[in-house]
Protein backbone atom coordinates (compact mmCIF):
# COMPACT_ATOMS: atom_id res chain seq x y z
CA UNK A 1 -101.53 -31.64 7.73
CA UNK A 2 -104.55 -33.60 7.83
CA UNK A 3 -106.60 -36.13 5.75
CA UNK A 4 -110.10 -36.60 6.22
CA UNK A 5 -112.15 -39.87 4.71
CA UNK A 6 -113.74 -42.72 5.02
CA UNK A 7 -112.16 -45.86 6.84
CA UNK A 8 -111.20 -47.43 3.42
CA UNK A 9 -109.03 -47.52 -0.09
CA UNK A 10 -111.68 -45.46 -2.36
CA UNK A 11 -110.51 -41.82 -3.90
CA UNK A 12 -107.79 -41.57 -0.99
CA UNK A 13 -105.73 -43.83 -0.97
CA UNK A 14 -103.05 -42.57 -3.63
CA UNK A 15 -102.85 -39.52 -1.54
CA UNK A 16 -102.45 -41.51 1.42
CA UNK A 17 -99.61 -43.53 -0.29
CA UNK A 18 -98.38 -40.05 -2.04
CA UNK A 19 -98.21 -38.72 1.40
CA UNK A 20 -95.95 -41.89 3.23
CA UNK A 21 -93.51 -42.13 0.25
CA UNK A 22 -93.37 -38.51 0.49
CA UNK A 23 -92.32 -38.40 3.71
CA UNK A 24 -95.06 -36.10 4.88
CA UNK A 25 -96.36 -36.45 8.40
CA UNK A 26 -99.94 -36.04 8.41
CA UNK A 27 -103.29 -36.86 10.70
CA UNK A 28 -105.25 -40.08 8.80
CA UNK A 29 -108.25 -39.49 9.75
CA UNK A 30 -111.11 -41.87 9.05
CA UNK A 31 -114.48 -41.58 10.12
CA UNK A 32 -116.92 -44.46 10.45
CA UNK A 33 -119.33 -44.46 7.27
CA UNK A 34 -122.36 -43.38 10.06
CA UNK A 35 -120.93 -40.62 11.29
CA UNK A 36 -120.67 -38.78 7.98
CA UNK A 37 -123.81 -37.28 7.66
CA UNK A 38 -123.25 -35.53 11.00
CA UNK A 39 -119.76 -34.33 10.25
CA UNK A 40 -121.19 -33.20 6.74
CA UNK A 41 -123.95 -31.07 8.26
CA UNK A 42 -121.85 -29.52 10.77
CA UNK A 43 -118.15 -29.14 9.83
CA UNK A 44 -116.63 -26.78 7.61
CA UNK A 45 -116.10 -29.53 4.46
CA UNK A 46 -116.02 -27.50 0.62
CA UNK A 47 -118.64 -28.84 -1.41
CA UNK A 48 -119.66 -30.82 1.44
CA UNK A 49 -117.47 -34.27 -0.05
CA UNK A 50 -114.42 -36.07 1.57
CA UNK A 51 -111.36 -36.86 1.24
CA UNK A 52 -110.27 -33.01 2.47
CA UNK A 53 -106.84 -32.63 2.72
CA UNK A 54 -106.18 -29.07 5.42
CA UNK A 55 -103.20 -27.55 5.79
CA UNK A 56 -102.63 -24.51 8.50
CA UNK A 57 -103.02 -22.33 4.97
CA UNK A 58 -106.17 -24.18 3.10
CA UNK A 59 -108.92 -26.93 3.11
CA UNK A 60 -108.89 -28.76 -0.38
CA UNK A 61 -111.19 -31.51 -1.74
CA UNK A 62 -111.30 -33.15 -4.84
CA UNK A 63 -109.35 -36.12 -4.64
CA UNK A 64 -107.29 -35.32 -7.82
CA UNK A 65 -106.61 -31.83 -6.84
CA UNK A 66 -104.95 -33.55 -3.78
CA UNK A 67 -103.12 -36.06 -5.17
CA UNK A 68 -101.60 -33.70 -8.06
CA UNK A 69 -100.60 -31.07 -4.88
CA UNK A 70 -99.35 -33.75 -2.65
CA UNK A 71 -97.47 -34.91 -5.76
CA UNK A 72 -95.66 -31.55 -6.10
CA UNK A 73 -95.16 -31.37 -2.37
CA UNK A 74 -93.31 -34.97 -2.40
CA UNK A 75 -91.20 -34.28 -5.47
CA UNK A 76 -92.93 -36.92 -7.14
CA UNK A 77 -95.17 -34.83 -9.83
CA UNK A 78 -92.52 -35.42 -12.60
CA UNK A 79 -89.61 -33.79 -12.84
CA UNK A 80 -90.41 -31.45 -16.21
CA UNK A 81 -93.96 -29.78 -17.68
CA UNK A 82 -93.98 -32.95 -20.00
CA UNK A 83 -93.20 -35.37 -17.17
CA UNK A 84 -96.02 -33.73 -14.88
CA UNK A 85 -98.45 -34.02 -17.89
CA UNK A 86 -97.68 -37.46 -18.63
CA UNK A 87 -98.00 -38.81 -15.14
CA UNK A 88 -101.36 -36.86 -14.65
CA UNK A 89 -102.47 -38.88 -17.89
CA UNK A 90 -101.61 -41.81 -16.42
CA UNK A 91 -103.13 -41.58 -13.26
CA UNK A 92 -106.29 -40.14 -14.53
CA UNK A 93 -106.51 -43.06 -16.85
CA UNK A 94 -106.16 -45.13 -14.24
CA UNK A 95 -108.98 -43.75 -12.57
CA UNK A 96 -111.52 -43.48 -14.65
CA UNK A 97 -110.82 -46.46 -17.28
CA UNK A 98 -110.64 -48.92 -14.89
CA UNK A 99 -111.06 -48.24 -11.16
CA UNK A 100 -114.39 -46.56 -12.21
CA UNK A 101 -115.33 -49.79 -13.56
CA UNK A 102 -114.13 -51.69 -11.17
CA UNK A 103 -115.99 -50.36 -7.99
CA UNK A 104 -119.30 -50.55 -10.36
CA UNK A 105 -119.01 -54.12 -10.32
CA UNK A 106 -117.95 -54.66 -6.63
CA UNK A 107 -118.89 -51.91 -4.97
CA UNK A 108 -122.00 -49.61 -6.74
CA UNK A 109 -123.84 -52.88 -8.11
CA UNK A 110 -125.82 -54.68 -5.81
CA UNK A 111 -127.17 -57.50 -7.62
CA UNK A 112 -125.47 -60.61 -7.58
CA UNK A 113 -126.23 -61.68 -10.99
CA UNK A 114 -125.50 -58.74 -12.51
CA UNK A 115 -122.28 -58.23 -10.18
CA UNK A 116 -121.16 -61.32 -11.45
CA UNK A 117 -121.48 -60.36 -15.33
CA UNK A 118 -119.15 -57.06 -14.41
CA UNK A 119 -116.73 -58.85 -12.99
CA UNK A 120 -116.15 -61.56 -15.76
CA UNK A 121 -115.68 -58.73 -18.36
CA UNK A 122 -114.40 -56.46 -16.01
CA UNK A 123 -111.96 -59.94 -16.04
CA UNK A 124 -111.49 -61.37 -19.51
CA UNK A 125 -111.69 -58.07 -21.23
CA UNK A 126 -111.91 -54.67 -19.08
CA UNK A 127 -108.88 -54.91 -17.23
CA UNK A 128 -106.08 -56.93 -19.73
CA UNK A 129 -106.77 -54.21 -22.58
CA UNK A 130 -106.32 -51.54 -20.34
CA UNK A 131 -102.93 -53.53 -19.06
CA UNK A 132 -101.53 -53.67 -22.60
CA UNK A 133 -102.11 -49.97 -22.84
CA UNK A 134 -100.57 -49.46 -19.90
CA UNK A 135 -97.59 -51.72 -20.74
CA UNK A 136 -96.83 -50.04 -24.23
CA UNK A 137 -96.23 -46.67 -23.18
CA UNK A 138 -94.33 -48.09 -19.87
CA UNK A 139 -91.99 -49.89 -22.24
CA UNK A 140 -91.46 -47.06 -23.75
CA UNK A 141 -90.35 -45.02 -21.04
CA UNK A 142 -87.12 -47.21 -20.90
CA UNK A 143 -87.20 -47.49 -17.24
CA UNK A 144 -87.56 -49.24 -14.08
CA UNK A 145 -90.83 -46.57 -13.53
CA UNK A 146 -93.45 -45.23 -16.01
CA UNK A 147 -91.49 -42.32 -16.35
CA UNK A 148 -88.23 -43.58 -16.98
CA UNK A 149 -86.03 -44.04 -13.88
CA UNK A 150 -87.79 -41.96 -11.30
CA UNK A 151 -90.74 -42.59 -9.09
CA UNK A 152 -93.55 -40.79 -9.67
CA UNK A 153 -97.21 -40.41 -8.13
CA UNK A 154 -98.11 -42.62 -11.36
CA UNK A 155 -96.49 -45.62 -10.08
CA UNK A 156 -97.71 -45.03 -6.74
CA UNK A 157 -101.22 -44.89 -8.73
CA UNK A 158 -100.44 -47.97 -10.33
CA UNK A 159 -99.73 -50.18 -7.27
CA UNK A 160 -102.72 -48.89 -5.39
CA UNK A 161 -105.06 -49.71 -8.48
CA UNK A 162 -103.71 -53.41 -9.03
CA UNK A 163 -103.76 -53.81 -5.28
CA UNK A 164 -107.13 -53.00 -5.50
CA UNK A 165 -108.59 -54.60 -9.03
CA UNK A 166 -106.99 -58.08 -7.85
CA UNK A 167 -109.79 -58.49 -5.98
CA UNK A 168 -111.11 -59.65 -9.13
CA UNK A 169 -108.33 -60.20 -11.46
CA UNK A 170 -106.27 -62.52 -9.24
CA UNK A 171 -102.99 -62.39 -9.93
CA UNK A 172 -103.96 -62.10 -13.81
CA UNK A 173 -102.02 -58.55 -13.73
CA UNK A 174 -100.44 -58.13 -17.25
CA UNK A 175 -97.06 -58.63 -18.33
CA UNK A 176 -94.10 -59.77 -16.18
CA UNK A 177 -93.07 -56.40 -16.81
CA UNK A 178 -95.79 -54.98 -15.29
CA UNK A 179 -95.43 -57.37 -12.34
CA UNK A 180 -91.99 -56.49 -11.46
CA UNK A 181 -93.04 -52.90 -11.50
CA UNK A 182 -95.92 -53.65 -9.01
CA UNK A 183 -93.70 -55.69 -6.59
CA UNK A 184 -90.88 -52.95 -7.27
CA UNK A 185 -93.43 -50.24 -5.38
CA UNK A 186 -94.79 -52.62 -2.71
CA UNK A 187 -91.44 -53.26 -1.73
CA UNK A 188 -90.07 -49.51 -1.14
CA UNK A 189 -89.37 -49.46 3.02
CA UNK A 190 -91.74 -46.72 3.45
CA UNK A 191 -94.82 -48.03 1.57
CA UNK A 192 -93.69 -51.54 2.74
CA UNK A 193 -93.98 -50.08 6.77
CA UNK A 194 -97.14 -48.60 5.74
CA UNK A 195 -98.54 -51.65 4.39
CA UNK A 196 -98.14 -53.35 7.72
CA UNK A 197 -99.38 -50.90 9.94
CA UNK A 198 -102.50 -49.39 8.23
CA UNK A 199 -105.78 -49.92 10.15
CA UNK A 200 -107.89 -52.54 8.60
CA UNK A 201 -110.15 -51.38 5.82
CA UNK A 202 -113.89 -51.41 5.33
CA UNK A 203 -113.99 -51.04 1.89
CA UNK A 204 -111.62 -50.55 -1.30
């Protein structure tokens, strides 16, 4: 099995972590940002976009496509229809409600000023609403995990997105609740080796 992005965080990294926790051996491959346009042009990439996951069977892009089958390959997809449902939810949330936001003001804005406006809500508003949101329905679950008392790909989700967003948020990361659940994933052996041995990043 093999990976194929960028030498950074971005739309692989769940599947990256997905992958490790998972136990799945696979080829990280990352290509330097300036030799994309080359590899685009001339290898065999579906809708011509990374991260591609192959397998000796298929080539799949669409980031969520391969998180969701990694997911079900790792036994971490939720154990029931419901479970699977909720934990897609979750992650998708997660995506779009505030990683979106938060590469637009790091990453996709250029200006300073305006950078600097993103971030402060992205700050004082953006990111503790979405926390609280995040916190109800995880206190509800009645576990040490979002789904109760099993790991899923949503709490593998979760600690790549506040590894990421503390860029900006500090260690401002919601409840205490939600800290022990961070620091509960970060300190799992396998995500813990990978962690340490990951090649430095070039981006988030």
């Amino acid at each position: 099995m093999k990976l194929t992005y960028f030498n950074g965080s971005g739309r692989a990294e769940l599947i990256r972590l997905i992958l490790v926790q998972g136990g799945i051996e696979f080829e990280d491959f990352r290509c330097a940002s300036k030799d994309w346009p080359k590899m685009k042009e001339e290898g065999d990439f579906p809708f011509k976009q990374i991260p591609l996951l192959e397998t000796d069977e298929l080539k799949i892009c669409q980031s969520r496509v391969i998180a969701r089958y990694t997911a079900r390959l790792a036994g971490l997809a939720g154990k029931t229809s419901e479970e699977e449902a909720m934990s897609d939810m979750l992650v998708v949330a997660m995506e779009d409600d505030l990683l979106e936001k938060y590469w637009q003001c790091t990453f996709f804005e250029k200006d300073p000023e305006k950078q600097a406006v993103l971030q402060k809500a992205f700050k004082e508003e953006t990111a503790p609403k979405f926390l609280d949101n995040i916190d109800k329905l995880y206190q509800k679950s009645g576990g040490d995990y979002l789904l109760g008392n099993s790991l899923s790909y949503a709490d593998l989700a979760y600690y790549r997105m506040i590894s990421d967003i503390k860029a900006v948020t500090g260690d401002d990361i919601g409840s205490d609740r939600l800290k022990g659940l961070y620091q509960r994933v970060a300190a799992l052996p396998r995500i813990v080796n990978y962690e340490k041995n990951k090649p430095e990043s070039e981006f988030t």
